[in-house]
Protein backbone atom coordinates (compact mmCIF):
# COMPACT_ATOMS: atom_id res chain seq x y z
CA UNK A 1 0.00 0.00 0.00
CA UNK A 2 1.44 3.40 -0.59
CA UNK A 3 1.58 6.20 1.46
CA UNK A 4 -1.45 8.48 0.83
CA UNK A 5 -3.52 5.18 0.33
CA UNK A 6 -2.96 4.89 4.00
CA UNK A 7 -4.48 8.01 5.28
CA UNK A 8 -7.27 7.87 2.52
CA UNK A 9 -8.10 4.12 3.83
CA UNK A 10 -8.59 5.43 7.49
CA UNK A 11 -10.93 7.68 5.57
CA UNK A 12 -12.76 4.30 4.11
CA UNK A 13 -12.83 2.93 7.65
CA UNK A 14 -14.65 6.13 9.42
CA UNK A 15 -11.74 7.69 10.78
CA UNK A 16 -10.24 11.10 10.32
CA UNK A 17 -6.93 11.75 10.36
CA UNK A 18 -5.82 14.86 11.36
CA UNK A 19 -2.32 16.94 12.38
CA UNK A 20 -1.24 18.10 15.99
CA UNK A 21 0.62 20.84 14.62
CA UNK A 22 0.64 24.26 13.37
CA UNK A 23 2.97 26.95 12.75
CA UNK A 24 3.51 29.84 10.70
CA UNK A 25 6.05 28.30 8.07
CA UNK A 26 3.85 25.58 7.25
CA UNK A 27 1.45 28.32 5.94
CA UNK A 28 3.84 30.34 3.98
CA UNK A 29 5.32 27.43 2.44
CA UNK A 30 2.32 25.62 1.42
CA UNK A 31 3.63 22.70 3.30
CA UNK A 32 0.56 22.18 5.46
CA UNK A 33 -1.80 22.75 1.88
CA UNK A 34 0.90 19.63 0.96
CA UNK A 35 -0.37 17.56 3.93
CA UNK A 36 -3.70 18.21 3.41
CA UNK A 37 -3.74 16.87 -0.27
CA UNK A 38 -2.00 13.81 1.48
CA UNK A 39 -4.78 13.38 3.25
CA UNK A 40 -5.11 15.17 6.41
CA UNK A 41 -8.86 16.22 7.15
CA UNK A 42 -8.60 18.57 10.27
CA UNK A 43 -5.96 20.19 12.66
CA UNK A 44 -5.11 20.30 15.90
CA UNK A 45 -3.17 23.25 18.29
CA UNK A 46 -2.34 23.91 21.80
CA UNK A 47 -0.18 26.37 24.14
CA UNK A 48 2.84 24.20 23.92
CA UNK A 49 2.69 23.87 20.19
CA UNK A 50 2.81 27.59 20.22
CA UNK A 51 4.97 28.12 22.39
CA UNK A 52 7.60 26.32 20.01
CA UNK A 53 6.23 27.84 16.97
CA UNK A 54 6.79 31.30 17.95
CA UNK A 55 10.02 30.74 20.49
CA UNK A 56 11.74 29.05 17.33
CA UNK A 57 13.01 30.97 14.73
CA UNK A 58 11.82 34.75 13.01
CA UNK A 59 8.60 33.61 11.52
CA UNK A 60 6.20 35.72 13.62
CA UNK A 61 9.23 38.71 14.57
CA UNK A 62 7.74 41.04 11.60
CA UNK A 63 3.93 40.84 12.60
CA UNK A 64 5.09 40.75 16.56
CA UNK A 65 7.55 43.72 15.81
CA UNK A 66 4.88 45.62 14.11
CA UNK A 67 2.09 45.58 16.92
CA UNK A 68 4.45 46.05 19.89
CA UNK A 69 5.57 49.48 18.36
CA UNK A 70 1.74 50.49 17.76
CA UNK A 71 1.26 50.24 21.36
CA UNK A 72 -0.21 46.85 21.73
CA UNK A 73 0.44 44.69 24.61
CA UNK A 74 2.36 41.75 24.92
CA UNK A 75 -0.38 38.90 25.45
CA UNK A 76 -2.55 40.79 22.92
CA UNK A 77 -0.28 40.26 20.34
CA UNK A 78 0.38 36.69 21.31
CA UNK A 79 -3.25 36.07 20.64
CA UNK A 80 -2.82 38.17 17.29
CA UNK A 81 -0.17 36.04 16.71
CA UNK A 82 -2.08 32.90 17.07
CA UNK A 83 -5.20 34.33 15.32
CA UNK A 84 -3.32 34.88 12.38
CA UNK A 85 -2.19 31.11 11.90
CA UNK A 86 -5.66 29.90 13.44
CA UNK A 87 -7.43 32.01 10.22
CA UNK A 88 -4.83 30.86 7.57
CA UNK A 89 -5.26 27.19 8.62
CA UNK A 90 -9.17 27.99 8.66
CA UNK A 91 -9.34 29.29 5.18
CA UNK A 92 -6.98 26.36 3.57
CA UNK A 93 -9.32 23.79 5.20
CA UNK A 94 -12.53 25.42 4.45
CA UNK A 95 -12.37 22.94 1.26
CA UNK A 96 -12.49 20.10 3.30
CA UNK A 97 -15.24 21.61 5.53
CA UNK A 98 -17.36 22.66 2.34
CA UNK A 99 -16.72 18.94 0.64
CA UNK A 100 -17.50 16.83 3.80
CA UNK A 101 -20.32 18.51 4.43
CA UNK A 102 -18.99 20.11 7.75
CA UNK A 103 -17.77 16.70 9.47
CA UNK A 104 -13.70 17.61 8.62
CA UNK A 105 -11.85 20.77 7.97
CA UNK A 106 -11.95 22.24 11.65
CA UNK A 107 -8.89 23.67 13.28
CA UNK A 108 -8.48 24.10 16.78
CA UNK A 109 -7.59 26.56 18.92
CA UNK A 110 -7.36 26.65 22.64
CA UNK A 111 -8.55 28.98 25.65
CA UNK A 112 -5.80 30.41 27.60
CA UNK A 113 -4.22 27.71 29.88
CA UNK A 114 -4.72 29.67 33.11
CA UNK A 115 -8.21 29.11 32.89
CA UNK A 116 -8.58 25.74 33.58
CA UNK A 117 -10.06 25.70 36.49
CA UNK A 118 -11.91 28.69 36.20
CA UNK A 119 -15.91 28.23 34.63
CA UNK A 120 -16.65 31.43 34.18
CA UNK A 121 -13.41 32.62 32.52
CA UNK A 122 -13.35 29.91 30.22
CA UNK A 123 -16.87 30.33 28.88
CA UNK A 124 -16.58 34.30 28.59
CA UNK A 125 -13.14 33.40 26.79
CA UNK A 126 -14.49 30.51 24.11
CA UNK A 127 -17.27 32.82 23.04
CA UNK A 128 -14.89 35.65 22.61
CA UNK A 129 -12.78 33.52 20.57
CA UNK A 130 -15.99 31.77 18.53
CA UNK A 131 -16.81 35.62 17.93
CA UNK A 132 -13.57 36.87 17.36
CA UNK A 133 -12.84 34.41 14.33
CA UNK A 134 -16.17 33.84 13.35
CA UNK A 135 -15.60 30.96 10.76
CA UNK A 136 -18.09 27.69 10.81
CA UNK A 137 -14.79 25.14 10.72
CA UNK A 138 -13.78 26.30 13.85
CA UNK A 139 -13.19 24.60 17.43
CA UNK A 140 -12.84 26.29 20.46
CA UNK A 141 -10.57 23.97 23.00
CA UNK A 142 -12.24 23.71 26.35
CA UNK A 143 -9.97 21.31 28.71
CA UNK A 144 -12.55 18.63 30.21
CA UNK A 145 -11.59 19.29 33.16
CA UNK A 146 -14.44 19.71 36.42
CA UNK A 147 -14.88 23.05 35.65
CA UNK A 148 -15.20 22.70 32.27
CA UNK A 149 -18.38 20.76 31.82
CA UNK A 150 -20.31 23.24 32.30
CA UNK A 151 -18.78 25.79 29.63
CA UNK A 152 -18.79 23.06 27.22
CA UNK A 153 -22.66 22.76 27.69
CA UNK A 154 -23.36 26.29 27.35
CA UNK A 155 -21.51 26.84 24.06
CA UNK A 156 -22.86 23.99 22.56
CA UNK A 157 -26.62 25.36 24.13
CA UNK A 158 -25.44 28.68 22.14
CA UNK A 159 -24.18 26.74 19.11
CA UNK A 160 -20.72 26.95 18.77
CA UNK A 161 -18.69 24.07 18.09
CA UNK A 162 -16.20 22.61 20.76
CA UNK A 163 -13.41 20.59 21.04
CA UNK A 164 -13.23 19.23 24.25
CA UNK A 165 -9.96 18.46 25.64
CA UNK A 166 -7.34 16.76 28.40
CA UNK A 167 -9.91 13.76 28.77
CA UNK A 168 -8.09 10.48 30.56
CA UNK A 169 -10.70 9.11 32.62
CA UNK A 170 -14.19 7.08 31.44
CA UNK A 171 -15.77 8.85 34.16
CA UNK A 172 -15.37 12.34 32.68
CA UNK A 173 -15.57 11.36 29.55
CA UNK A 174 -19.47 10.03 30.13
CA UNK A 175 -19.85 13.73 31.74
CA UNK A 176 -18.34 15.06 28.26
CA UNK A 177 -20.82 13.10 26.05
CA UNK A 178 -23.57 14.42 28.98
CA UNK A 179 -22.59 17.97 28.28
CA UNK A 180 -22.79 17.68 24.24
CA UNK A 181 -26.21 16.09 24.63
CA UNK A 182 -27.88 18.26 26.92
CA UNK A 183 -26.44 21.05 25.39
CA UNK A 184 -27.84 20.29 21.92
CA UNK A 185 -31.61 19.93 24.18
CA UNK A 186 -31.36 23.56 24.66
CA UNK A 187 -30.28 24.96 21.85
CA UNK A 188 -33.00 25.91 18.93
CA UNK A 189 -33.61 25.74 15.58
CA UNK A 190 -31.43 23.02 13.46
CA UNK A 191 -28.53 21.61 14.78
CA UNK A 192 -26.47 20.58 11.66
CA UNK A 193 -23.89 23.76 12.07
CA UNK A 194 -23.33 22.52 16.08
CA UNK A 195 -20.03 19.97 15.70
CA UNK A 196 -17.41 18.45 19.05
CA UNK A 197 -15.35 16.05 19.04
CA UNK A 198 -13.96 14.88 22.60
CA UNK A 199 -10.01 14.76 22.76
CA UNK A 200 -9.45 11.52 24.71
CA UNK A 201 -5.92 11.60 25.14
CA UNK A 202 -4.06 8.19 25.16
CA UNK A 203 -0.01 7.69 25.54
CA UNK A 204 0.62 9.88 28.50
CA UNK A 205 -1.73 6.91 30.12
CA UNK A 206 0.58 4.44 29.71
CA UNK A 207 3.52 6.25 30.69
CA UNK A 208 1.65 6.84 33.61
CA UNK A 209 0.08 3.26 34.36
CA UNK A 210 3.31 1.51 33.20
CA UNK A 211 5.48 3.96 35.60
CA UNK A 212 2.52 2.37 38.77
CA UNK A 213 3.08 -0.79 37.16
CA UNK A 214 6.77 -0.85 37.75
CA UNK A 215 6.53 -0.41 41.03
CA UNK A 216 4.51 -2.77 41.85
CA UNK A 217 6.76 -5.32 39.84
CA UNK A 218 4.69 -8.77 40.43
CA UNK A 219 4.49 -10.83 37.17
CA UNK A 220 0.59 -10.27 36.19
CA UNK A 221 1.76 -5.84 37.24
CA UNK A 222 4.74 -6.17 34.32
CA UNK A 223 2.45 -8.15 32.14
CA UNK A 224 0.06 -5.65 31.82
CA UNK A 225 2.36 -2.58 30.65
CA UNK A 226 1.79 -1.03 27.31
CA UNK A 227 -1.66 -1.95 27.62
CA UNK A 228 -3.92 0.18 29.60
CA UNK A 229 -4.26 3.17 27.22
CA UNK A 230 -5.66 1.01 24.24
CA UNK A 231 -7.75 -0.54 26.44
CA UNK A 232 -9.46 2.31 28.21
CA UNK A 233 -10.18 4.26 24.35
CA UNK A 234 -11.78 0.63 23.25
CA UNK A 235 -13.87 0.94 26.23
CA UNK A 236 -14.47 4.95 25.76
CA UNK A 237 -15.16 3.67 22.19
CA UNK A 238 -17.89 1.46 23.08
CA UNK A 239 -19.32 3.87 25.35
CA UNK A 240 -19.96 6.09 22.79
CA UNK A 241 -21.80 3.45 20.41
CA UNK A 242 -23.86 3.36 23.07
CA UNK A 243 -24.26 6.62 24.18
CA UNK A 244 -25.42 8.04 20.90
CA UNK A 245 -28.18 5.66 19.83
CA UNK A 246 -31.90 5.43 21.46
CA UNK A 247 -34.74 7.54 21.96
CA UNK A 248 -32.72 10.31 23.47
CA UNK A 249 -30.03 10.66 20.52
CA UNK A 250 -32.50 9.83 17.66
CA UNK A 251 -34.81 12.92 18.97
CA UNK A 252 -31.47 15.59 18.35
CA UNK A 253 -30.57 13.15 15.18
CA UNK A 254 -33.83 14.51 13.47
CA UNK A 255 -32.87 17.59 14.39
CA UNK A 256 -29.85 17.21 12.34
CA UNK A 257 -27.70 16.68 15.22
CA UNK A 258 -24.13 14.75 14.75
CA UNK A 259 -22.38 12.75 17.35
CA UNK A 260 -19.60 14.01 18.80
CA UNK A 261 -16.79 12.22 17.69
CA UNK A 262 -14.04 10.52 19.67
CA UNK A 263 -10.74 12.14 19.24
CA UNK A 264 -7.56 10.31 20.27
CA UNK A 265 -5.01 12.50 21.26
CA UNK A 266 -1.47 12.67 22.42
CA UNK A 267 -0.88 9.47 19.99
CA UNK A 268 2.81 9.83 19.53
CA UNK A 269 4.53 6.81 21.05
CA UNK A 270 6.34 8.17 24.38
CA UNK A 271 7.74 4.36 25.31
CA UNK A 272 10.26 3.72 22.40
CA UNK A 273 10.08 0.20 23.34
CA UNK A 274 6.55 -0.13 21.62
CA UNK A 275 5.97 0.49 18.17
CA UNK A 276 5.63 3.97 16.88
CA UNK A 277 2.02 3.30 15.63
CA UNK A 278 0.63 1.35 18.04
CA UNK A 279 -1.81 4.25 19.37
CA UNK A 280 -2.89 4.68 15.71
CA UNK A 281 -3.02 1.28 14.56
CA UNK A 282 -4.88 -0.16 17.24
CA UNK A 283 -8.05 2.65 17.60
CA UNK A 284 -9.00 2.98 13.53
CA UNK A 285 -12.93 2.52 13.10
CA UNK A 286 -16.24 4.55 12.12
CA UNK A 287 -17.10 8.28 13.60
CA UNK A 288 -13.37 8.73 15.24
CA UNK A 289 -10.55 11.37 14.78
CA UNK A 290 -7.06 11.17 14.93
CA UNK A 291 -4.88 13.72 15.63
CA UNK A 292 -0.89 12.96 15.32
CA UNK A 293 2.06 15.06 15.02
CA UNK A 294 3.66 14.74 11.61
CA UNK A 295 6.39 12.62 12.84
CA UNK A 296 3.67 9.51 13.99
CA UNK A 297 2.21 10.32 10.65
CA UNK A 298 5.16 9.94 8.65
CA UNK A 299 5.20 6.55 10.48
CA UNK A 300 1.97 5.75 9.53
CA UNK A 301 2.41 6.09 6.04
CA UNK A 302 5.21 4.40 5.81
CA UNK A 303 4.51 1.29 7.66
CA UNK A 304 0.66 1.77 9.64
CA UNK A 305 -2.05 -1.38 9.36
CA UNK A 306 -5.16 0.45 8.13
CA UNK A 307 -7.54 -2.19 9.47
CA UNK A 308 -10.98 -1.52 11.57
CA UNK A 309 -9.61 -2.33 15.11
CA UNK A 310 -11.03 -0.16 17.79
CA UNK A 311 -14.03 -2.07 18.36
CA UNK A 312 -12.32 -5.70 17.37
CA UNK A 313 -12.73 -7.02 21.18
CA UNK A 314 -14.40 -4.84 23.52
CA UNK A 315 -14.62 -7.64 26.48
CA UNK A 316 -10.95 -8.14 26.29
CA UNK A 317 -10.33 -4.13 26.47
CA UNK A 318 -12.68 -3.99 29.49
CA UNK A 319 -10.97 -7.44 31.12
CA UNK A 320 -7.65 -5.46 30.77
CA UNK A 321 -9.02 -2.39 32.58
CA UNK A 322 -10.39 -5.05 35.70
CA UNK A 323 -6.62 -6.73 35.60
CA UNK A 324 -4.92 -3.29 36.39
CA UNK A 325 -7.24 -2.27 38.88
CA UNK A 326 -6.79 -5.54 40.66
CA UNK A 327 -2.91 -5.40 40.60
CA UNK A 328 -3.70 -2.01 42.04
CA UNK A 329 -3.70 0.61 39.74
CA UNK A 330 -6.21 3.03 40.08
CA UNK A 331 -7.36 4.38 37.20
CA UNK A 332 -9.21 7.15 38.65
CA UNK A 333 -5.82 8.47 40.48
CA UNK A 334 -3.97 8.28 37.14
CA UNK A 335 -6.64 10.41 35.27
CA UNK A 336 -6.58 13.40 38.36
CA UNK A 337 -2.85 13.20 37.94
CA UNK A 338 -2.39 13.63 34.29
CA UNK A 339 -4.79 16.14 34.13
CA UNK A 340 -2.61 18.37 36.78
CA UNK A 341 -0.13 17.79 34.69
CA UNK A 342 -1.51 18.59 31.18
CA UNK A 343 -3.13 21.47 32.46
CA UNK A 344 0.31 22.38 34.22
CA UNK A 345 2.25 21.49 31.19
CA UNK A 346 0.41 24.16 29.02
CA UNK A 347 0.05 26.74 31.57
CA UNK A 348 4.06 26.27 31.99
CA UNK A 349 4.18 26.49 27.92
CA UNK A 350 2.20 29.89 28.03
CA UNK A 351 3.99 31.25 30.99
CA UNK A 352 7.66 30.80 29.04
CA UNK A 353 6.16 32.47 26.02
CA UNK A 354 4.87 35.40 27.40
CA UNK A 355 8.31 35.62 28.90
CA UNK A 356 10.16 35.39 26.25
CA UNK A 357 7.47 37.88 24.26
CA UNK A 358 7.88 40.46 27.22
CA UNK A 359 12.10 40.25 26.67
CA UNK A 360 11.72 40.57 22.67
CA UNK A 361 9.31 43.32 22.95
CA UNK A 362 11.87 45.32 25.58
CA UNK A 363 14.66 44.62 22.94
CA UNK A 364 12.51 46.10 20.41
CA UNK A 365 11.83 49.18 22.73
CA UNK A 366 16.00 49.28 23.61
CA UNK A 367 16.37 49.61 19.52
């Protein structure tokens, strides 16, 4: 099989591919336009992605250069900065938006980082942003966090789209898919223009399970590393077949409501020991996204197994979830503690930027 027949088969099989990655270059160059007549259906961006697109290099010096001297402040021209690429990347895959009908083409952007925890704050800040770059193949990030339920509810209730993200637990996950649903109930009119898709991520879970597993060290512990993440996205999998079927879903359906699609994240392979696909190969099937960086990509097209697996064996996923937690990992503890550290991680991301904005702009002042 050759390379582009690779993403295009996911395609065949339901799922989306799409790029964790953005930065200005890509746009000048036409090397993301490149990737998307590869394949690639939809894009991806957070503050750490950013934060390396702008700390590396000149690309944004000119535009940055040009609002600090008309007086603009430093995190307002980050976010002009990021609006910039978030509306080039919009109006390359508007295409793909038009063409599927308004199930691919989105790109994402994300809410500041500080505001994770905060409800209020993050919904005043994705409807700023939905208004601010007011194009239908848009998502708004909202982590899925406690605090973020709600938010995600009332945008969706106000129809903008949503990309919910930072999910590593079942539990919050089934409060995700609550929050899409009720918040399609109370929004009006026709629902086709409201999309989400819910960003379950999946490696950092078994760097985090295998890392408990280690310590534990008993044979059946060790047997089970490498494992866990797989298993908990088959089982978020199936809960979403089931979620979105019945009375309740087929009511919004005829409202021309669409699901909200399953989006593995963080699918880069962290453990070097494991193969660099495994968190693509093993999670391809119908009404699912997902989003790699473009070296996991690369790997994919040169040697990925496009073959319907994430819904192959959902008893054995769920039997491997009921073997950690009875070597004694707690799957509920791992979830709290990657999100604290995903939410960390970007807020750290942001925090360096800004930093590093604040010493460029007094440079520029000093000249």
């Amino acid at each position: 099989m050759t390379d582009a027949n690779r993403l295009h088969a996911l395609e065949d099989l339901g799922q989306s591919p799409w790029m964790d990655n953005l930065r200005r270059g890509w746009l000048t160059s036409g090397e993301l336009a490149q990737w998307v007549e590869r394949g690639i259906r939809g894009l991806t961006s957070n503050p750490s992605i950013f934060q390396k697109a702008i700390s590396a290099g000149s690309d944004y010096d000119e535009q940055f250069g040009d609002l600090i001297q008309a007086g603009t402040s430093v995190t307002d021209a980050y976010w002009r900065l990021v609006t910039s690429d978030i509306e080039g990347a919009l109006a390359l895959l508007r295409p793909v938006y038009d063409a599927s009908e308004g199930l691919d083409g989105f790109v994402s952007v994300e809410v500041a980082p500080d505001l994770a925890r905060d409800a209020a704050g993050t919904e005043a800040a994705a409807r700023h942003l939905h208004q601010a770059i007011a194009q239908p193949n848009l998502y708004v990030k909202i982590p899925g966090t406690a605090e973020g339920v709600a938010p995600i509810r009332t945008m969706i209730a106000e129809g903008h789209s949503i990309n919910v993200t930072l999910i590593f637990s079942l539990d919050r996950y089934a409060e995700v898919m609550e929050a899409y649903l009720s918040g399609l109930e109370r929004a009006e009119g026709d629902l086709s223009g409201i999309s989400s898709v819910a960003s379950f991520f999946i490696s950092r879970v078994d760097t985090e399970v295998d890392r408990r597993l280690d310590e534990i060290g008993t044979a059946a512990a060790l047997a089970l590393r490498g494992k866990g993440a797989v298993a908990q996205a088959q089982v978020a999998y199936a809960r979403f077949r089931a979620t979105f079927q019945g009375d309740r879903w087929e009511a919004l359906a005829a409202r021309g409501a669409r699901v909200q699609r399953p989006l593995w994240a963080s699918t880069s392979t962290k453990n070097p020991a494991y193969p660099d696909t495994t968190y693509v190969d093993h999670l391809i099937g119908p009404d699912t996204v997902n989003t790699m960086p473009e070296e996991t990509i690369d790997a994919f097209l040169d040697h990925g197994t496009a073959v319907r697996t994430v819904d192959a064996d959902a008893d054995a996923a769920q039997a491997t979830l009921d073997a950690l937690a009875e070597v004694g990992v707690d799957l509920g503890d791992v979830a709290q503690v990657l999100e604290d550290q995903g939410v960390g991680a970007f807020a750290k991301s942001f925090d360096e930027l800004i930093g590093a904005l604040d010493a460029k702009a007094a440079e520029l002042g000093a000249g």
